[in-house]
Protein backbone atom coordinates (compact mmCIF):
# COMPACT_ATOMS: atom_id res chain seq x y z
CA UNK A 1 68.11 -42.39 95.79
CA UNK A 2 67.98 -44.90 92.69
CA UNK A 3 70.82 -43.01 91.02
CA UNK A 4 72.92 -43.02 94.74
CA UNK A 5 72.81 -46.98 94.14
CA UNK A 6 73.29 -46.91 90.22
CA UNK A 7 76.26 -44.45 90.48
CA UNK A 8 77.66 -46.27 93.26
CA UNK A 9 77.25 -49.78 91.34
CA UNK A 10 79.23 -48.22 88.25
CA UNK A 11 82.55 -48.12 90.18
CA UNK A 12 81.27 -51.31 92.65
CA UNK A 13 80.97 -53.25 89.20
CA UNK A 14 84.32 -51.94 87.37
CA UNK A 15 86.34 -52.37 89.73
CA UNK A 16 85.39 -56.14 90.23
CA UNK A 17 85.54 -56.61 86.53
CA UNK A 18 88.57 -54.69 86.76
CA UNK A 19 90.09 -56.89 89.15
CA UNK A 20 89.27 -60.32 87.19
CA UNK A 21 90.45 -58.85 84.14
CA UNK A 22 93.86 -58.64 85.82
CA UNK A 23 93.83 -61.38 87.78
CA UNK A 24 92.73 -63.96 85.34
CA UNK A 25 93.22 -62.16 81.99
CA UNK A 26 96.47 -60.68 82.79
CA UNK A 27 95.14 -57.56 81.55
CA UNK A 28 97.81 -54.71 82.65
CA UNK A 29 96.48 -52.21 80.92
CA UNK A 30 92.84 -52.22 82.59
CA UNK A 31 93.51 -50.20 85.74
CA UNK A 32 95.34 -47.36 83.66
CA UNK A 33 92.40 -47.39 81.65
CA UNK A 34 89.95 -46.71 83.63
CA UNK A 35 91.81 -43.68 85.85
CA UNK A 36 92.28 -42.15 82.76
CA UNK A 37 88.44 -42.31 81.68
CA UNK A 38 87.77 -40.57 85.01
CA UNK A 39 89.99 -37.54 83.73
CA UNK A 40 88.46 -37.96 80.23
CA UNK A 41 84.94 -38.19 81.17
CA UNK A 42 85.19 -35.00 83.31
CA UNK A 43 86.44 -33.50 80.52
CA UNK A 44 84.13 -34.02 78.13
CA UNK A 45 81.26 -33.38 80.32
CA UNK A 46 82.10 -29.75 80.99
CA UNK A 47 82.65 -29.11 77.47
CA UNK A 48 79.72 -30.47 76.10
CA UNK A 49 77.78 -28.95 79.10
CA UNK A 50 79.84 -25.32 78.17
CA UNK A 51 78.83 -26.17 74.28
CA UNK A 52 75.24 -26.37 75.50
CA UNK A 53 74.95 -22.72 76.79
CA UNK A 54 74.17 -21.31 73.04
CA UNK A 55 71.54 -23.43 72.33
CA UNK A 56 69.70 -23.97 76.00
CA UNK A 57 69.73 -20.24 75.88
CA UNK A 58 68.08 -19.47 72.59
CA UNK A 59 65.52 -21.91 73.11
CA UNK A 60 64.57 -20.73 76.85
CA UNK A 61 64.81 -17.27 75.02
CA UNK A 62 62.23 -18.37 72.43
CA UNK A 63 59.61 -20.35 74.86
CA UNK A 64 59.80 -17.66 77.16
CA UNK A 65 58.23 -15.35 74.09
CA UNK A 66 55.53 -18.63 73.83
CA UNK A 67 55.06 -18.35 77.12
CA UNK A 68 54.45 -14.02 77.44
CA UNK A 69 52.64 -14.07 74.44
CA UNK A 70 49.91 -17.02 75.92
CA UNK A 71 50.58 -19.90 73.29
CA UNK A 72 51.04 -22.39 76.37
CA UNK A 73 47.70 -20.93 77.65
CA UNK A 74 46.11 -20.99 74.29
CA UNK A 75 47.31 -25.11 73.87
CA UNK A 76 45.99 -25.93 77.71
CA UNK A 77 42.79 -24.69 76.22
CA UNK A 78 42.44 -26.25 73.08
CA UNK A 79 43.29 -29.58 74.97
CA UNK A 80 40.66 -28.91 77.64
CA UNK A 81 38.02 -30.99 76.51
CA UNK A 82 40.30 -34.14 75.87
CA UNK A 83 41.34 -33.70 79.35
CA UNK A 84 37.84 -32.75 80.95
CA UNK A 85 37.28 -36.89 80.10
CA UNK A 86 39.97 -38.00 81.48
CA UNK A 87 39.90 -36.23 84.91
CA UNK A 88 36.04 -37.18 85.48
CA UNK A 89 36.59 -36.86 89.50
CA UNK A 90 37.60 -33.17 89.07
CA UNK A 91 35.34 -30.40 89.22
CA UNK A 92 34.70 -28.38 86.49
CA UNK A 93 36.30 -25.43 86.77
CA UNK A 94 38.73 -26.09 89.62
CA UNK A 95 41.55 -24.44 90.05
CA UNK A 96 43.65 -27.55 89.78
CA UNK A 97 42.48 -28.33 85.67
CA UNK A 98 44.39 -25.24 84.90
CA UNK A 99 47.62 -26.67 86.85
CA UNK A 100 46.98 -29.63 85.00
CA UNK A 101 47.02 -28.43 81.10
CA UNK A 102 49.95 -25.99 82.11
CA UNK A 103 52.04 -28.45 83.61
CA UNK A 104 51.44 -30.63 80.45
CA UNK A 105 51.82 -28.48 78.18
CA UNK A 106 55.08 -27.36 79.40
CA UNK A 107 55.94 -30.63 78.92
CA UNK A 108 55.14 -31.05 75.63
CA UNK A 109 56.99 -27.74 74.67
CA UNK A 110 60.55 -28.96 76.44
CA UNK A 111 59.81 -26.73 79.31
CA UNK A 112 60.89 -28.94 82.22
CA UNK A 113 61.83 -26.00 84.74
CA UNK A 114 58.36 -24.86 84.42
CA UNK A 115 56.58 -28.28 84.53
CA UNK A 116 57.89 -29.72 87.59
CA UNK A 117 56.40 -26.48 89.70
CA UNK A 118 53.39 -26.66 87.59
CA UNK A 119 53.50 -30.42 88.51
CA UNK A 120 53.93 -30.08 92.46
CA UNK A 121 50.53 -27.29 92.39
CA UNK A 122 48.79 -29.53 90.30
CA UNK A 123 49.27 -32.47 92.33
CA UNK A 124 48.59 -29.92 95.61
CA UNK A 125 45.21 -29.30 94.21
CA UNK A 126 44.49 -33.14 93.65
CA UNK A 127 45.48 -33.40 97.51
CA UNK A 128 42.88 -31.12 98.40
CA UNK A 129 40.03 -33.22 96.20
CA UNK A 130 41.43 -36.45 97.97
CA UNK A 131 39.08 -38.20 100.19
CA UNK A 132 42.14 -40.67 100.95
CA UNK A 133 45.07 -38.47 101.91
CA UNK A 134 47.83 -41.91 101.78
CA UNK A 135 46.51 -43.02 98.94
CA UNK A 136 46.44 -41.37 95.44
CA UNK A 137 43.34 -40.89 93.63
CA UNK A 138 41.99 -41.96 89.87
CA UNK A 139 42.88 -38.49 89.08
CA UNK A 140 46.64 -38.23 90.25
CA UNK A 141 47.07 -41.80 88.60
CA UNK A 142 46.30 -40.14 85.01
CA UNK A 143 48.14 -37.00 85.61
CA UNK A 144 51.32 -39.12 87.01
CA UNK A 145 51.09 -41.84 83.79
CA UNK A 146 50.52 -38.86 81.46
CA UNK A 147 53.82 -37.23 82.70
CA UNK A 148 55.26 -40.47 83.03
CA UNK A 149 54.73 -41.05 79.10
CA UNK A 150 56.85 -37.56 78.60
CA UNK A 151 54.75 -36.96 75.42
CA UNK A 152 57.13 -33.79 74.16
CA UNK A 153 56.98 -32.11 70.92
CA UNK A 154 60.20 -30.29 71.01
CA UNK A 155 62.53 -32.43 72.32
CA UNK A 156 65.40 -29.58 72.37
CA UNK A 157 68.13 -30.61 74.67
CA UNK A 158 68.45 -34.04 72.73
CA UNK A 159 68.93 -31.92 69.00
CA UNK A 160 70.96 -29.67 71.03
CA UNK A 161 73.33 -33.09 71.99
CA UNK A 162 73.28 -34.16 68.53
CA UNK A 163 74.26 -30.92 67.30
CA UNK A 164 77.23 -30.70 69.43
CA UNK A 165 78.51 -34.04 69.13
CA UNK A 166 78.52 -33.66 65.14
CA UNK A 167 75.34 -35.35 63.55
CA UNK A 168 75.20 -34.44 59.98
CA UNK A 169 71.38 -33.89 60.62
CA UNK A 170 70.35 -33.25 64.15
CA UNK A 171 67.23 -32.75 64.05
CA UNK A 172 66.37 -36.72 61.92
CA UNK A 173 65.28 -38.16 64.97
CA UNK A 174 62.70 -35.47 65.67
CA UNK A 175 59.62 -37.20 64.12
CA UNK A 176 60.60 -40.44 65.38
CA UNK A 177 60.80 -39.41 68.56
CA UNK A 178 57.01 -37.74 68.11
CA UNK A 179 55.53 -40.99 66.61
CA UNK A 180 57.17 -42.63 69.71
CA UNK A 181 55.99 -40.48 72.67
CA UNK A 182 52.85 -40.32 71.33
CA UNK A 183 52.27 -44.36 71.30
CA UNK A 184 53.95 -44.16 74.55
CA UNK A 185 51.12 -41.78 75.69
CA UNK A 186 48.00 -43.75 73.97
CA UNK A 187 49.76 -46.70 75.42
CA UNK A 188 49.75 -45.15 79.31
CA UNK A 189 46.13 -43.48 79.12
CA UNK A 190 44.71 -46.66 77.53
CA UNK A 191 45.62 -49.02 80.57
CA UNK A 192 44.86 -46.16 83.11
CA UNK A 193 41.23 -45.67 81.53
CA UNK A 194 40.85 -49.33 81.30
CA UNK A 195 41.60 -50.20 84.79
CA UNK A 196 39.57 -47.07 86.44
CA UNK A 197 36.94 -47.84 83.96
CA UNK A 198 36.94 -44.46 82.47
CA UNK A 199 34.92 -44.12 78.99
CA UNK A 200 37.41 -43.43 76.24
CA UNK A 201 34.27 -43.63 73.57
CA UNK A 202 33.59 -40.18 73.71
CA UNK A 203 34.29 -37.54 70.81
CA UNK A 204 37.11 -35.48 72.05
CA UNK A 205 38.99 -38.75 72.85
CA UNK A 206 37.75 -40.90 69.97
CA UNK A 207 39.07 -37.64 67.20
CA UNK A 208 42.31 -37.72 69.59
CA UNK A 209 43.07 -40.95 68.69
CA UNK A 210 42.01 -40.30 65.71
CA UNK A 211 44.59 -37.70 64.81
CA UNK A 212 46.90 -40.42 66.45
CA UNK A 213 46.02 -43.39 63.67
CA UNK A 214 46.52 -40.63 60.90
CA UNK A 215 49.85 -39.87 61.88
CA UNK A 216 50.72 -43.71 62.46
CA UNK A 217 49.26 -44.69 59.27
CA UNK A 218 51.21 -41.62 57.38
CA UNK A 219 54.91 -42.77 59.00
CA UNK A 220 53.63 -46.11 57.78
CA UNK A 221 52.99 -44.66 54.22
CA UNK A 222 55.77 -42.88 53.98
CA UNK A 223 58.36 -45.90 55.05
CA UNK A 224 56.94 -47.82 52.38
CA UNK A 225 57.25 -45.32 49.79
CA UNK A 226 60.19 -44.11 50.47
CA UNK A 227 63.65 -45.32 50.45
CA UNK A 228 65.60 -44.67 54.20
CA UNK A 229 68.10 -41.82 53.10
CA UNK A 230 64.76 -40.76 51.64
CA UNK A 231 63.08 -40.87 54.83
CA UNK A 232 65.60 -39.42 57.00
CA UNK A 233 65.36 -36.14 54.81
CA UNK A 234 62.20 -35.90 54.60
CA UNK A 235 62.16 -36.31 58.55
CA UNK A 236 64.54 -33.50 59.00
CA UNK A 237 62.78 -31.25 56.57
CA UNK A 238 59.67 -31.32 58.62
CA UNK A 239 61.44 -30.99 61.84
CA UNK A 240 63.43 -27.72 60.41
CA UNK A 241 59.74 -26.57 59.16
CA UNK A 242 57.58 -27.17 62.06
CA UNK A 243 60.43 -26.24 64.37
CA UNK A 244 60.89 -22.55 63.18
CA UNK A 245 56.87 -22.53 62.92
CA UNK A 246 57.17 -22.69 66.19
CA UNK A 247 59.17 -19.74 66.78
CA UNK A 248 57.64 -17.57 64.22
CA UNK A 249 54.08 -18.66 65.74
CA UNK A 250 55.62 -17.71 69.56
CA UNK A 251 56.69 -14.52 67.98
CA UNK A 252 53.41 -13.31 66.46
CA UNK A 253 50.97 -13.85 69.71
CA UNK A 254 53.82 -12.21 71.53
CA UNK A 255 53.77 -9.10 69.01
CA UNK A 256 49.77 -9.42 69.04
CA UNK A 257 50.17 -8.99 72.96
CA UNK A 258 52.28 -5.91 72.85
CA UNK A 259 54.91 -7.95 74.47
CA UNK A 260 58.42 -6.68 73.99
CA UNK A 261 59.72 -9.72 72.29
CA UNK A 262 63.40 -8.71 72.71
CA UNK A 263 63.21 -8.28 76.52
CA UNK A 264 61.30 -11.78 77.23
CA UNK A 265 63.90 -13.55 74.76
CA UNK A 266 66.71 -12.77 76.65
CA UNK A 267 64.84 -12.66 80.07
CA UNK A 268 64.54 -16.68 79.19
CA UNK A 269 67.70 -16.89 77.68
CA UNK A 270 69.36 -15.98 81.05
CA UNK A 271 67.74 -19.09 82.24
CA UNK A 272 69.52 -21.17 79.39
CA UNK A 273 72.28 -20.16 80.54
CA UNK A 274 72.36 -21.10 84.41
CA UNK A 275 70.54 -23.98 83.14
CA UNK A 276 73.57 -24.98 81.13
CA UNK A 277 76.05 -24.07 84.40
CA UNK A 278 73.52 -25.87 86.48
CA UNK A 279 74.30 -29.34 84.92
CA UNK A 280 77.76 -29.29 84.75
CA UNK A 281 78.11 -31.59 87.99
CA UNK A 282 75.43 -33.74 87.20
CA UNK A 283 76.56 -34.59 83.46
CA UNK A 284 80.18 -35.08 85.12
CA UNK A 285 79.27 -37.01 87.73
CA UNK A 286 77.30 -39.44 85.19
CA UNK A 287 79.42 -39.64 82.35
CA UNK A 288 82.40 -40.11 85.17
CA UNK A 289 80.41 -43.05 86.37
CA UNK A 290 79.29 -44.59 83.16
CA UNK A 291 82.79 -43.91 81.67
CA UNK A 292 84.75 -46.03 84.35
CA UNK A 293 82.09 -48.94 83.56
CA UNK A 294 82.76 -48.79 79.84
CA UNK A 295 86.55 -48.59 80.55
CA UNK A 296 86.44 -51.38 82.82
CA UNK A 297 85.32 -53.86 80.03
CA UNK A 298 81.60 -54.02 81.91
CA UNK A 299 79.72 -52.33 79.60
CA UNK A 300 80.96 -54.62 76.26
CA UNK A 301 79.99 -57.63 78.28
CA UNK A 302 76.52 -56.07 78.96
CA UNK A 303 75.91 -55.02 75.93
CA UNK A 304 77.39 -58.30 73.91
CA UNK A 305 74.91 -60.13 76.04
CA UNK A 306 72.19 -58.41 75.18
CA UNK A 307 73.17 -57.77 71.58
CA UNK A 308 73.38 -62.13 71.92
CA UNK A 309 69.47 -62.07 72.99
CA UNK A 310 68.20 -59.40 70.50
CA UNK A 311 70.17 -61.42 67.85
CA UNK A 312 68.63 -65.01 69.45
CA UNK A 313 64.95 -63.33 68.50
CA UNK A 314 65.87 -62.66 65.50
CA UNK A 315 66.98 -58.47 65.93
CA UNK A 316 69.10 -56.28 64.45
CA UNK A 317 72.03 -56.79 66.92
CA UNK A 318 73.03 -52.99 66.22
CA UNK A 319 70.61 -51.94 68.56
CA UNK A 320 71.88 -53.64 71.61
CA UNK A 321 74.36 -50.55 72.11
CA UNK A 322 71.17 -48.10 72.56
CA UNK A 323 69.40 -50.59 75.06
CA UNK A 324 70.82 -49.54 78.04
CA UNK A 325 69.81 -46.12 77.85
CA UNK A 326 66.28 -47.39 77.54
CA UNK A 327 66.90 -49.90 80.77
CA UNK A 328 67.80 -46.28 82.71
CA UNK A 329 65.55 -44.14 81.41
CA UNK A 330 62.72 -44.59 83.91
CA UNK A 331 65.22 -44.69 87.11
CA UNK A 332 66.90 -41.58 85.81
CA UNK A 333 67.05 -38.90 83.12
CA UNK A 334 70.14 -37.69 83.74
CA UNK A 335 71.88 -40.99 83.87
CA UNK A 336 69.91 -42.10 80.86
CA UNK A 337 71.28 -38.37 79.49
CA UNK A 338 74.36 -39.62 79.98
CA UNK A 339 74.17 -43.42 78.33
CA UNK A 340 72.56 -41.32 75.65
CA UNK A 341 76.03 -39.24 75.61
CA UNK A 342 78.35 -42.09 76.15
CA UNK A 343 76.28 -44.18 72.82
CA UNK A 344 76.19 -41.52 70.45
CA UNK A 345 80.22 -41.12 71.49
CA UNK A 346 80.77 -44.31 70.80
CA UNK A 347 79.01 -45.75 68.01
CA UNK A 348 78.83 -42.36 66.45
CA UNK A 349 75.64 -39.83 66.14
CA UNK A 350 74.57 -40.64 62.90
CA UNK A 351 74.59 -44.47 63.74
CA UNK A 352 71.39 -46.79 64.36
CA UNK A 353 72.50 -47.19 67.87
CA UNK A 354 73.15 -43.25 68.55
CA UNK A 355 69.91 -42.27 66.73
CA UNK A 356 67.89 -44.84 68.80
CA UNK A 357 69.34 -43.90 72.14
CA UNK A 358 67.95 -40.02 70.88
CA UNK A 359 64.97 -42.07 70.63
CA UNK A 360 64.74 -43.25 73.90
CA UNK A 361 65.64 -40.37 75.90
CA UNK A 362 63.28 -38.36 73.95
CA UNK A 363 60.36 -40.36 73.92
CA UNK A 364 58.79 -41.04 77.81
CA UNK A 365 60.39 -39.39 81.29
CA UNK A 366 61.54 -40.39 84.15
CA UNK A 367 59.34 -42.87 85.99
CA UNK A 368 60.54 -44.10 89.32
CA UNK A 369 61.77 -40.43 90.12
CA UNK A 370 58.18 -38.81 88.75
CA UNK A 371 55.98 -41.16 91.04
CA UNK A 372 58.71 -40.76 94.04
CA UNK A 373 58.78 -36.60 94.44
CA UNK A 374 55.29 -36.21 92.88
CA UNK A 375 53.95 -38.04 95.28
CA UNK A 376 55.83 -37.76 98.12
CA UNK A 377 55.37 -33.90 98.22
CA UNK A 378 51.88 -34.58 98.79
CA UNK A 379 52.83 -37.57 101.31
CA UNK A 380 50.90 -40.50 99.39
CA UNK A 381 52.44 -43.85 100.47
CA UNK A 382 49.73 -46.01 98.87
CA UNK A 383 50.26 -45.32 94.40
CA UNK A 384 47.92 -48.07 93.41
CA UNK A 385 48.55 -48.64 89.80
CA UNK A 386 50.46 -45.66 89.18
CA UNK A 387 53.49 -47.46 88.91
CA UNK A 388 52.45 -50.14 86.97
CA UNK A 389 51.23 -48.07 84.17
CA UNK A 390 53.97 -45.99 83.83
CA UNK A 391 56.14 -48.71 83.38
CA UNK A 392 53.59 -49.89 81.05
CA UNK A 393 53.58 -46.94 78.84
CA UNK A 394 57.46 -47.15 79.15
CA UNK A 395 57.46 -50.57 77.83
CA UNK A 396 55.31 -49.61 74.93
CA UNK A 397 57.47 -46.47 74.23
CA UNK A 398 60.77 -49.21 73.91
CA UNK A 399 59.45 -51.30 71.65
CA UNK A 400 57.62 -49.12 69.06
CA UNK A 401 61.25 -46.57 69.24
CA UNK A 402 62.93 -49.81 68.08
CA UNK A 403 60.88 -50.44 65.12
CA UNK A 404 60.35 -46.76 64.09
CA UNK A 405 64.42 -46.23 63.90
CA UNK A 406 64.45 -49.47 61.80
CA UNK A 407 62.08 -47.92 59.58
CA UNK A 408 62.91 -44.41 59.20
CA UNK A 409 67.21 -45.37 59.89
């Protein structure tokens, strides 16, 4: 429903700035402009949608194999004990736990077809353990914040965007975007255990965190050491590596299985592929939107008003072209997708403003739309904090992506 209203304001909004523009500019040229952004932005949005096929469908091919030969179940258990702390009102050994890891673990590997179903059963089972059937429980809140944060570690689609629309590295915003989500996700969890007064002093959390502060203090290290071309090889080096360790790890517990790897990699890569037909309206229909604004002269006003404020405080007024992707990221991920799009096409990939919209598409997910068909297939009217959390960890997640691409871009 929030994108209905968004889309709808896009065209509300250019054509009144339209209309002054003309009226009181005298600017003939504005109307022209923006019918012929309509026709562009359709057309770029089926291409890049059509460029995506190759890519979608090699990495659904390859998590497919992760998923046939168990690696999804084998990182839902090795995160089982974290998790046994932060779900205290769950059972142990309910059904739901194993809902739980799978959905978040899909997450974490890119794997959003499987981790909304995973999602809805998880949050099913949570139902069932629900004393208050309108209202959600401790133990939805942390699930719903923790998918809220979007902590991913291969954020494919957005190297796949980069890719495509020319970045001389794609994959340089990959550990920035890990450093990111994770904060985002210590950030979420922190406030959630504070305010249901859950005990985040025990060992499993306390070496999580841990593990967090190492790789915090090592970005931190390595900025200082290191000049910023420097640091953005070095960042796509490690990607590269820990990317095809991926797929050679996926590969080798499939073998160890028996599995045929050849028939799972292109049973998933069939599902790249309709994925990649599948979004060809909805990339349209929001690059469309967001391309009449921009034509219209709305989006230069919004964005030299808030490069004006950033500047005011003292920022880097570069960045004020990547901000509103992170103002519609927690509405909507495909119409923060499509900002994403729309910045890197105009400021250019390989630009502080492209890489830092990468940033904040990649680093928490969609908020408003999480909390509104999580819970409402369960029929919970009453969130509590749920809400205010996420948006928490969101905030968190914008202002640590904006000083990581300083530092690494």
């Amino acid at each position: 429903m929030a994108l209905n209203y968004i889309w709808i304001a896009f065209f509300a909004v250019a054509a009144v700035v339209a209309t002054v523009k003309l009226a009181f500019l005298g600017d003939v040229e504005v109307f022209p402009a923006v019918m012929q952004a309509t026709m562009d932005s359709a057309k770029t949005g089926f291409e890049i949608s059509i460029g995506l096929t190759g890519v979608l469908a090699l990495w659904m091919g390859i998590m497919r194999i992760g998923e046939r030969g168990g690696m999804v179940e084998h990182i839902a258990r090795w995160m089982s004990p974290l998790f046994k702390r932060l779900f205290p009102e769950i059972p142990e050994g309910h059904p739901v736990v194993g809902n739980i890891f799978m959905n978040l673990s899909a997450n974490m590997l890119g794997l959003d077809n499987a981790a909304t179903p995973l999602g809805l059963k998880a949050m099913e089972g949570l139902q069932e353990l629900n004393t208050r059937k309108d209202t959600a429980s401790n133990s939805m809140i942390m699930f719903l914040v923790m998918n809220t944060a979007g902590l991913t570690i291969v954020p494919v689609t957005i190297l796949a965007y980069r890719a495509e629309l020319g970045a001389a590295q794609p994959t340089d915003v990959f550990l920035p975007i890990l450093l990111t989500t994770l904060i985002s996700m210590v950030a979420g969890v922190a406030l959630t255990g504070f305010i249901q007064k859950i005990s985040l002093w025990n060992r499993p959390v306390i070496i999580t965190l841990a593990l967090f502060s190492l790789i915090v203090a090592g970005m931190a290290w390595a900025a200082q050491v290191l000049s910023r071309e420097a640091m953005g090889i070095f960042s796509g080096n490690v990607a590269n590596i820990l990317l095809l360790a991926i797929i050679v790890t996926f590969i080798i517990a499939a073998m160890r299985r028996k599995v045929n790897v050849y028939d799972a990699f292109i049973e998933g890569a069939k599902g790249g592929f309709q994925t990649a037909i599948g979004i060809i309206p909805y990339l349209v229909a929001i690059l469309v939107g967001i391309g009449v604004f921009r034509a219209s002269g709305a989006m230069d006003w919004v964005v030299d008003g808030m490069a004006w404020c950033v500047e005011a405080c003292g920022g880097d007024g570069d960045i004020a072209g990547a901000l509103p992707t992170a103002l519609m990221k927690p509405l909507s991920g495909s119409g923060a997708r499509g900002l994403m799009l729309e910045c890197m096409k105009t400021y250019g990939p390989d630009s502080l403003a492209g890489r830092l919209s990468c940033i904040f598409q990649g680093s928490t997910d969609t908020t408003f739309y999480i909390l509104a068909v999580y819970f409402g297939s369960v029929g919970i009217r009453n969130t509590r904090h749920a809400l205010p959390c996420g948006l928490f960890a969101d905030l968190a997640s914008m202002v640590t992506a904006i000083i990581v691409a300083q530092i690494f871009f």
